[in-house]
Protein backbone atom coordinates (compact mmCIF):
# COMPACT_ATOMS: atom_id res chain seq x y z
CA UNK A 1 12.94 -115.95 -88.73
CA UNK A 2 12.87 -113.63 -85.98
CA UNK A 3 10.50 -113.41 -83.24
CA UNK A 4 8.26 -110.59 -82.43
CA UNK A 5 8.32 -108.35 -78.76
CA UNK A 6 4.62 -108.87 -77.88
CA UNK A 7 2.39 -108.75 -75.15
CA UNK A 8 -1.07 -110.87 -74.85
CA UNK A 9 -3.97 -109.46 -73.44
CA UNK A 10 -6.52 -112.26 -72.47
CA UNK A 11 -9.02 -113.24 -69.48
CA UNK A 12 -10.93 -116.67 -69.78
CA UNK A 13 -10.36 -120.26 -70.49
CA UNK A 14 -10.35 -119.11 -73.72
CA UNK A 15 -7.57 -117.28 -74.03
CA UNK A 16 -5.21 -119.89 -72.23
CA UNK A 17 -4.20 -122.08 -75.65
CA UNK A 18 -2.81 -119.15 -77.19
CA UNK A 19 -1.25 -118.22 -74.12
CA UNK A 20 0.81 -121.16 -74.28
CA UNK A 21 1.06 -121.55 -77.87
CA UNK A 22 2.78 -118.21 -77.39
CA UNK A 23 4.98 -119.07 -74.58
CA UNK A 24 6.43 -121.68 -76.35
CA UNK A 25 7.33 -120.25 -79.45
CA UNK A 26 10.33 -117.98 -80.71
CA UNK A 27 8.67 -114.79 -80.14
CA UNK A 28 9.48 -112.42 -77.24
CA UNK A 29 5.72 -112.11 -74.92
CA UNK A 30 7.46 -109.48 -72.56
CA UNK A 31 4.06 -109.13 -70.60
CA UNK A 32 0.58 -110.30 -69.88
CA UNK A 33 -2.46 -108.46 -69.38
CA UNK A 34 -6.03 -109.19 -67.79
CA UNK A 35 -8.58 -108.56 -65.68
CA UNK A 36 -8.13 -107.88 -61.78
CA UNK A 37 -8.90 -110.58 -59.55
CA UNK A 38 -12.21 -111.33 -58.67
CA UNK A 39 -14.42 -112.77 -56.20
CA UNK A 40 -16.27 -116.27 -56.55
CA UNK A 41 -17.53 -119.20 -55.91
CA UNK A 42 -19.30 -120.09 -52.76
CA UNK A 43 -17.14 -118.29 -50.39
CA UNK A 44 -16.61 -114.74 -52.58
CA UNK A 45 -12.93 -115.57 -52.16
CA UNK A 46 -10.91 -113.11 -54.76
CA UNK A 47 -9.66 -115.33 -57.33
CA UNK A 48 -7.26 -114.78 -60.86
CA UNK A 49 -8.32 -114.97 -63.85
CA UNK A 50 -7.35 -118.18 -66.23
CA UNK A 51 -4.51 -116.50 -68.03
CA UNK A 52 -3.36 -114.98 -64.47
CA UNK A 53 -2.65 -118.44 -63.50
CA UNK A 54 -1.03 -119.52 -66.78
CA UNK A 55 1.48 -116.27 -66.90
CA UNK A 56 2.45 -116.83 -63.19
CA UNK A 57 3.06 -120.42 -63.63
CA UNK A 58 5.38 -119.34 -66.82
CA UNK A 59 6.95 -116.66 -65.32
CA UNK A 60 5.56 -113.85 -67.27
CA UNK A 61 4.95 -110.46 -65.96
CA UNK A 62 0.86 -109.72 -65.13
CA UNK A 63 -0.67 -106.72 -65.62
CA UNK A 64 -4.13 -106.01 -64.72
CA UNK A 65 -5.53 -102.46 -65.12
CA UNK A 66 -9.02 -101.62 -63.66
CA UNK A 67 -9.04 -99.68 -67.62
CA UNK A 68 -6.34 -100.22 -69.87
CA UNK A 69 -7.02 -97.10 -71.74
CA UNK A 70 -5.80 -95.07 -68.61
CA UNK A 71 -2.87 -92.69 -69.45
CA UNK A 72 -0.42 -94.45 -67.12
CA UNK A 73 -1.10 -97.97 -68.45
CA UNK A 74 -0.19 -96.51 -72.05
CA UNK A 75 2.91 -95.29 -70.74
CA UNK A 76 3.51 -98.33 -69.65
CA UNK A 77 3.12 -100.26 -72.92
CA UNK A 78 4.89 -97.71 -74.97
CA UNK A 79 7.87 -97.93 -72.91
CA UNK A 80 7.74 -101.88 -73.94
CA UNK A 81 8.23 -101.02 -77.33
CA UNK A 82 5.95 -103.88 -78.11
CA UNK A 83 5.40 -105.07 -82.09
CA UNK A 84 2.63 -106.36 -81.44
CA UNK A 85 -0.75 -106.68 -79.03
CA UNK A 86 -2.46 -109.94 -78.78
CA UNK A 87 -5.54 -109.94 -78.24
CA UNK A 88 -8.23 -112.97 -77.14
CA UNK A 89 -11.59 -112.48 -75.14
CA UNK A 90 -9.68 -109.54 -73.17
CA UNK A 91 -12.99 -108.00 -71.52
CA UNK A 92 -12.35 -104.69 -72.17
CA UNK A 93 -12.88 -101.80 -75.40
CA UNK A 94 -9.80 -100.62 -76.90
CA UNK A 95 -8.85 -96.70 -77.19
CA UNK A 96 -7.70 -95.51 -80.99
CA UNK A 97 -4.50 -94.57 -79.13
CA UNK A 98 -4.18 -97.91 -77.71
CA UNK A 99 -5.14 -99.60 -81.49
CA UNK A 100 -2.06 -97.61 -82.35
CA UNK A 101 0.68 -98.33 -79.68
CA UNK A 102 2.50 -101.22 -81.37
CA UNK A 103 4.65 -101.12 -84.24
CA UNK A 104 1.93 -103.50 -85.96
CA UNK A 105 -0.80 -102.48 -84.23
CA UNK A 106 -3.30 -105.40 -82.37
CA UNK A 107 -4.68 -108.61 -83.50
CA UNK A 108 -7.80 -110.23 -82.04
CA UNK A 109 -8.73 -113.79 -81.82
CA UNK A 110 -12.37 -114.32 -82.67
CA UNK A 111 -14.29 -117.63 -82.07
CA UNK A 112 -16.52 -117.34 -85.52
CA UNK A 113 -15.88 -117.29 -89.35
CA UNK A 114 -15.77 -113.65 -89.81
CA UNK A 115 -17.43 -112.08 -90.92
CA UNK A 116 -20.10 -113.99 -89.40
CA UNK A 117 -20.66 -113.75 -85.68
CA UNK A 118 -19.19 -109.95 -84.83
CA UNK A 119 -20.37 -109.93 -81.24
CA UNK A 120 -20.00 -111.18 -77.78
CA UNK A 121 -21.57 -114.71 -78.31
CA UNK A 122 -20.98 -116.35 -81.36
CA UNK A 123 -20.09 -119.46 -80.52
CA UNK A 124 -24.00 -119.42 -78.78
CA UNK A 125 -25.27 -118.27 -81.87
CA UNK A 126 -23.84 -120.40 -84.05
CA UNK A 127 -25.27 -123.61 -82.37
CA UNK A 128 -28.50 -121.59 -81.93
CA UNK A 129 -28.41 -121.03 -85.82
CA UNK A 130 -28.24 -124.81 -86.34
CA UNK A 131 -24.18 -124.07 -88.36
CA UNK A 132 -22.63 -126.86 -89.27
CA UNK A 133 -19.48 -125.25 -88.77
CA UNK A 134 -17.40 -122.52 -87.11
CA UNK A 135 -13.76 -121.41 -86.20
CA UNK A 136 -11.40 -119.32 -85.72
CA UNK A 137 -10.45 -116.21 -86.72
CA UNK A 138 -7.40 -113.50 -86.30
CA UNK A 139 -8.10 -109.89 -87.04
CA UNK A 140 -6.47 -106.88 -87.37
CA UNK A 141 -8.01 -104.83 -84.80
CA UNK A 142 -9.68 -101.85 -85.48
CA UNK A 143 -12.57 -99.39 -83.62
CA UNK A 144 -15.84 -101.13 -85.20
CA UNK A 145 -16.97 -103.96 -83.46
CA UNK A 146 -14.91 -107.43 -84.89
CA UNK A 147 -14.45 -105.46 -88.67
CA UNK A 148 -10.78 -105.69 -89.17
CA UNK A 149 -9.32 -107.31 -91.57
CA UNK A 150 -8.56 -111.19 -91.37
CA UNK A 151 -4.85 -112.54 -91.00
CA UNK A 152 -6.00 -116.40 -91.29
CA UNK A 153 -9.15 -118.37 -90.45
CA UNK A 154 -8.73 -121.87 -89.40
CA UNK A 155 -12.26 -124.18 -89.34
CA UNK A 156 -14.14 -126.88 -87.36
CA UNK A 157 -17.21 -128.56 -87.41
CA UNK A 158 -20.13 -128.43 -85.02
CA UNK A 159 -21.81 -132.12 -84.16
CA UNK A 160 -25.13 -132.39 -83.60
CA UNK A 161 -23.99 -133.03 -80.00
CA UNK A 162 -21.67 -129.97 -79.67
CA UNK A 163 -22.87 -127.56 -76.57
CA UNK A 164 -21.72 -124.07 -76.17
CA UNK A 165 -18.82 -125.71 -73.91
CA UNK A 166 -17.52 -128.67 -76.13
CA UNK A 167 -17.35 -125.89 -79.11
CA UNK A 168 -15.71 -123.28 -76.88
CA UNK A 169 -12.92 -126.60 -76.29
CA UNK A 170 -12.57 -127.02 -80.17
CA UNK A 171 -12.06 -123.47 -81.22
CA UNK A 172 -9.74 -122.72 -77.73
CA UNK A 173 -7.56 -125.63 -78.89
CA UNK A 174 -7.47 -124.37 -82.35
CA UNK A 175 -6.55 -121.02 -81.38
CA UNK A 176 -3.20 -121.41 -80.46
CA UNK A 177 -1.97 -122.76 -84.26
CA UNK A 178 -3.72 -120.66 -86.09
CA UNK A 179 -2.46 -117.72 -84.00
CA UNK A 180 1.28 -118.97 -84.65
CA UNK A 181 0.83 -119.44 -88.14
CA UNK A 182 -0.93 -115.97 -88.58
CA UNK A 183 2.19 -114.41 -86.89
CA UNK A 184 4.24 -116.30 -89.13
CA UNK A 185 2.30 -114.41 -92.08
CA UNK A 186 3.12 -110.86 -90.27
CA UNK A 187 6.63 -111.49 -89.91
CA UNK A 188 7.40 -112.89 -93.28
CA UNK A 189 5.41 -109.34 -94.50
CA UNK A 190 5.06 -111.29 -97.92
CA UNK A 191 0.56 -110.88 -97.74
CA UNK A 192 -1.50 -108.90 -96.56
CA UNK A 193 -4.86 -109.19 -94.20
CA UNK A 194 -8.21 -109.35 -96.38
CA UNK A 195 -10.54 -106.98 -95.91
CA UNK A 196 -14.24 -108.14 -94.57
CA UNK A 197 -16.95 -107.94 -96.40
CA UNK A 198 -18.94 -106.18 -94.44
CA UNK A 199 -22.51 -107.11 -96.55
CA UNK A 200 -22.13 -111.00 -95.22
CA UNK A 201 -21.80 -109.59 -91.63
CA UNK A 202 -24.16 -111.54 -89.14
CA UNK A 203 -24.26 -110.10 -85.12
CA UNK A 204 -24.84 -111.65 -81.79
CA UNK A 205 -25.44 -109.71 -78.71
CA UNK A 206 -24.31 -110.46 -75.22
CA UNK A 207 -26.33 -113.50 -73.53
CA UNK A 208 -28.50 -112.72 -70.28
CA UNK A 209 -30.06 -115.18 -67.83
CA UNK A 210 -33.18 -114.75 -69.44
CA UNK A 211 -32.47 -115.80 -72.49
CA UNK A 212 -32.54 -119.18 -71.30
CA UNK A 213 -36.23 -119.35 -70.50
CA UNK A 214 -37.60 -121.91 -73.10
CA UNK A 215 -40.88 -121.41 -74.94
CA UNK A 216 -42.51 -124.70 -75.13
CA UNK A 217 -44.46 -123.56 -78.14
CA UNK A 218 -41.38 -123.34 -80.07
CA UNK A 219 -40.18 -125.84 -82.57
CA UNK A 220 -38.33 -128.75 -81.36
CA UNK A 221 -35.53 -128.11 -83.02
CA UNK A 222 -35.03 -124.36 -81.81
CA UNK A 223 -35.38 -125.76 -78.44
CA UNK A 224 -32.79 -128.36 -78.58
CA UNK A 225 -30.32 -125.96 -80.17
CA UNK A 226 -31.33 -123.64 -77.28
CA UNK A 227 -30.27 -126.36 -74.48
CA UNK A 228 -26.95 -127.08 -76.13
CA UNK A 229 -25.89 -123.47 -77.01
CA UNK A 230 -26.89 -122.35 -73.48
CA UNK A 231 -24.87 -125.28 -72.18
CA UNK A 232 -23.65 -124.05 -69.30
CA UNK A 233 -24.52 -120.40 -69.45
CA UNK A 234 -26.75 -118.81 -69.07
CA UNK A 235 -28.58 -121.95 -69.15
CA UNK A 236 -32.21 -123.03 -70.10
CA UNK A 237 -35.15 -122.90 -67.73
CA UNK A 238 -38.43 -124.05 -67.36
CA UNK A 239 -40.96 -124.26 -64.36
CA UNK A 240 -42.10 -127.03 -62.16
CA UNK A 241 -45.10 -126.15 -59.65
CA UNK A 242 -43.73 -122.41 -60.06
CA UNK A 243 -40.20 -123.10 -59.18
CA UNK A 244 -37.37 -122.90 -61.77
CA UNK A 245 -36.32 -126.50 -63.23
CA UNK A 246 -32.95 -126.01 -65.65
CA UNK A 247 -33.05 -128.75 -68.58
CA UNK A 248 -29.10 -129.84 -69.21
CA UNK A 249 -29.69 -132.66 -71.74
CA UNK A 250 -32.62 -133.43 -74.10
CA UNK A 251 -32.85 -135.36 -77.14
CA UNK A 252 -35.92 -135.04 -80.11
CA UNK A 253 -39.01 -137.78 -79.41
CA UNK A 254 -41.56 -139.36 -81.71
CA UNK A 255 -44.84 -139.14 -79.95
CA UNK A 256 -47.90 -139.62 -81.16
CA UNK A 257 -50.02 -137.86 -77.77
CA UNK A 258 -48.32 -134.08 -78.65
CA UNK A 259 -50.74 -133.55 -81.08
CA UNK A 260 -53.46 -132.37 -79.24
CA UNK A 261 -51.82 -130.98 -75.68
CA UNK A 262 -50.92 -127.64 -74.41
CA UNK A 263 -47.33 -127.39 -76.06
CA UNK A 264 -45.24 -127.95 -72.24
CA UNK A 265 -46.85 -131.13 -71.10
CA UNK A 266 -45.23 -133.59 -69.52
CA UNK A 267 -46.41 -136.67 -71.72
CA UNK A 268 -44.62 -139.45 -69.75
CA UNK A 269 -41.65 -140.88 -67.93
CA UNK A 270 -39.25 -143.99 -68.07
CA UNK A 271 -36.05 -144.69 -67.22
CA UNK A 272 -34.45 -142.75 -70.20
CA UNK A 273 -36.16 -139.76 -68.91
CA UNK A 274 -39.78 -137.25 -69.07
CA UNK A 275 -41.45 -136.66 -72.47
CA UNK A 276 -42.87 -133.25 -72.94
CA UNK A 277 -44.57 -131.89 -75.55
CA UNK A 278 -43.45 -128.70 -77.78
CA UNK A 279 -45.13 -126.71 -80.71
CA UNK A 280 -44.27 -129.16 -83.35
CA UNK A 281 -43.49 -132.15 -81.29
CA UNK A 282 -42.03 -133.88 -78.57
CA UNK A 283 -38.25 -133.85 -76.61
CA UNK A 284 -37.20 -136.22 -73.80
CA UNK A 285 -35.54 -134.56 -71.46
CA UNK A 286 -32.49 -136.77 -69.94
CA UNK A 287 -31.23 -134.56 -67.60
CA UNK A 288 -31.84 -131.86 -65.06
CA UNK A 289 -31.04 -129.72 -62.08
CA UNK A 290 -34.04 -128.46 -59.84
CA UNK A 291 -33.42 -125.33 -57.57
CA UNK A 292 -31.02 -125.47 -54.92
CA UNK A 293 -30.35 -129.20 -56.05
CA UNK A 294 -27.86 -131.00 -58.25
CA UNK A 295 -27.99 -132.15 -61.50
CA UNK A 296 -29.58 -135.17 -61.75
CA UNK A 297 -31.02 -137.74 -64.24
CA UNK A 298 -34.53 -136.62 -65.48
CA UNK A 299 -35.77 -140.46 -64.58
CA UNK A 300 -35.14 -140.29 -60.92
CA UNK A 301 -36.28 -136.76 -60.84
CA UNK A 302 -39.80 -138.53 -62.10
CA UNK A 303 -39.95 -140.68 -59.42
CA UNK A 304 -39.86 -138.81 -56.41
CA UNK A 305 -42.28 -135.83 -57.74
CA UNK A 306 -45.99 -136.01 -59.62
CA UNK A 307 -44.65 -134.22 -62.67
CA UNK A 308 -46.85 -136.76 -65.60
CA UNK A 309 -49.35 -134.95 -67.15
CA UNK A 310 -48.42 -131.40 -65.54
CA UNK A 311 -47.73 -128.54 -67.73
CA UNK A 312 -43.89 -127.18 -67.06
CA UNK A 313 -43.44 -122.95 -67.50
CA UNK A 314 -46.85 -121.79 -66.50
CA UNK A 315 -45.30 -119.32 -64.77
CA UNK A 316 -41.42 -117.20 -65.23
């Protein structure tokens, strides 16, 4: 079966399975695009992106427009005469004109079950949700937000330990095979993609710092789900003696003294870690970072401050 003359456009972690899946396999990937370099970590030094690194190290051409809509970058792609546009956490909104460059048009890889999820964050919001299980899912692109039609949808499940970051590993590593095989399915030209149905359609929005603050009045459950689907960004916050205390790792607790404290007292300590009260009940937190510190276990945390009986997030 012949291959097809592509080219992947794709920023993060993410996108680097499919990136390789790709280079590996009998089609043509004549050029990769992503985001200019950028500055970070402690010394703001100006660094590539994930798939930069990948293409380089295979030998692929990089392309990274400040806008890929702009007129020259379009030249630029029609002159590749590309099939096909790949598409995987990219960072940037596609023109019509661009939609309609390749042969086949673009395809998107989507880390959700479309179509539920359309949005920046659904692996977040499906932990947050309390699914059982996601995936992924390739798309015909088109101008509405994650509408197109689906190619193939490939599934996982979601642990009751999964964070945002173990589930972002699953579906990455997924990604690659079900890409492949979807490709297959375009080349062979024998099905088509299935529309979505547009009624079952759930939406997440792009996550912000503050989302992470955690309401102690909540239900237990909403906070734990909150810990692990903010785990590691944007994170989730509380306050200690009005400075910011992140919570990493918490597990449900029985306690009988919840009942009748202000929802955010800290119940007790042990070696397994601080017991604090929420609206319905009680979490042990395991594991924490305090500002301008390192993560560290909530037990030794315990012993070198007066945190037992103090209420945590009087204050933002």
């Amino acid at each position: 079966m012949k291959g097809l003359r592509l080219a992947y456009a794709g920023t993060p972690e993410f996108a680097v399975p499919a990136l390789q899946a790709l280079a590996n396999s009998r089609h043509h990937l004549d050029l990769v695009i992503t985001q200019p370099d950028r500055r970070a970590g402690r010394g703001r030094k100006l660094t590539a992106s994930p798939v930069k690194q990948v293409a380089e190290s295979e030998n692929i051409p990089v392309l990274q427009p400040d806008d890929i809509n702009l007129p020259e970058i379009l030249v630029k792609l029609r002159d590749l005469q590309l099939e096909l546009l790949v598409v995987a956490a990219f960072g940037q909104l596609f023109s019509a004109e661009l939609l309609a460059l390749p042969k086949l048009g673009c395809v998107n890889i989507h880390a959700s079950l479309l179509p539920q999820w359309r949005g920046a964050s659904p692996i977040q919001h499906a932990i947050l949700s309390g699914d059982t299980q996601s995936g992924v899912s390739i798309m015909q692109m088109v101008q509405r937000m994650d509408a197109g039609d689906i190619w193939l949808k490939r599934k996982c499940k979601i642990s009751s330990l999964d964070t945002a970051q173990s589930l972002h590993d699953k579906l990455a590593a997924l990604s690659g095979e079900a890409l492949l095989k979807a490709l297959d399915l375009i080349c062979e030209g024998k099905v088509t993609a299935q529309p979505q149905s547009d009624a079952r359609a759930s939406y997440c929005t792009k996550l912000k710092k503050q989302d992470g603050w955690i309401n102690w009045r909540e239900k237990t459950i909403t906070i734990l789900r909150k810990i692990r689907a903010f785990t590691p960004w944007p994170g989730t916050y509380t306050t200690f003696n009005g400075r910011r205390l992140a919570i990493t790792r918490a597990v449900s607790e029985l306690s009988k003294d919840s009942a009748d404290v202000e929802p955010g007292t800290v119940l007790g300590s042990d070696k397994t870690g601080l017991v604090v009260a929420t609206g319905d009940g009680a979490i042990r937190i395991q594991e924490l970072k305090p500002a301008g510190g390192r993560v560290m276990d909530a037990a030794s945390f315990a012993n070198s401050n007066r945190i037992v009986e103090t209420v945590l997030g009087l204050s933002k």
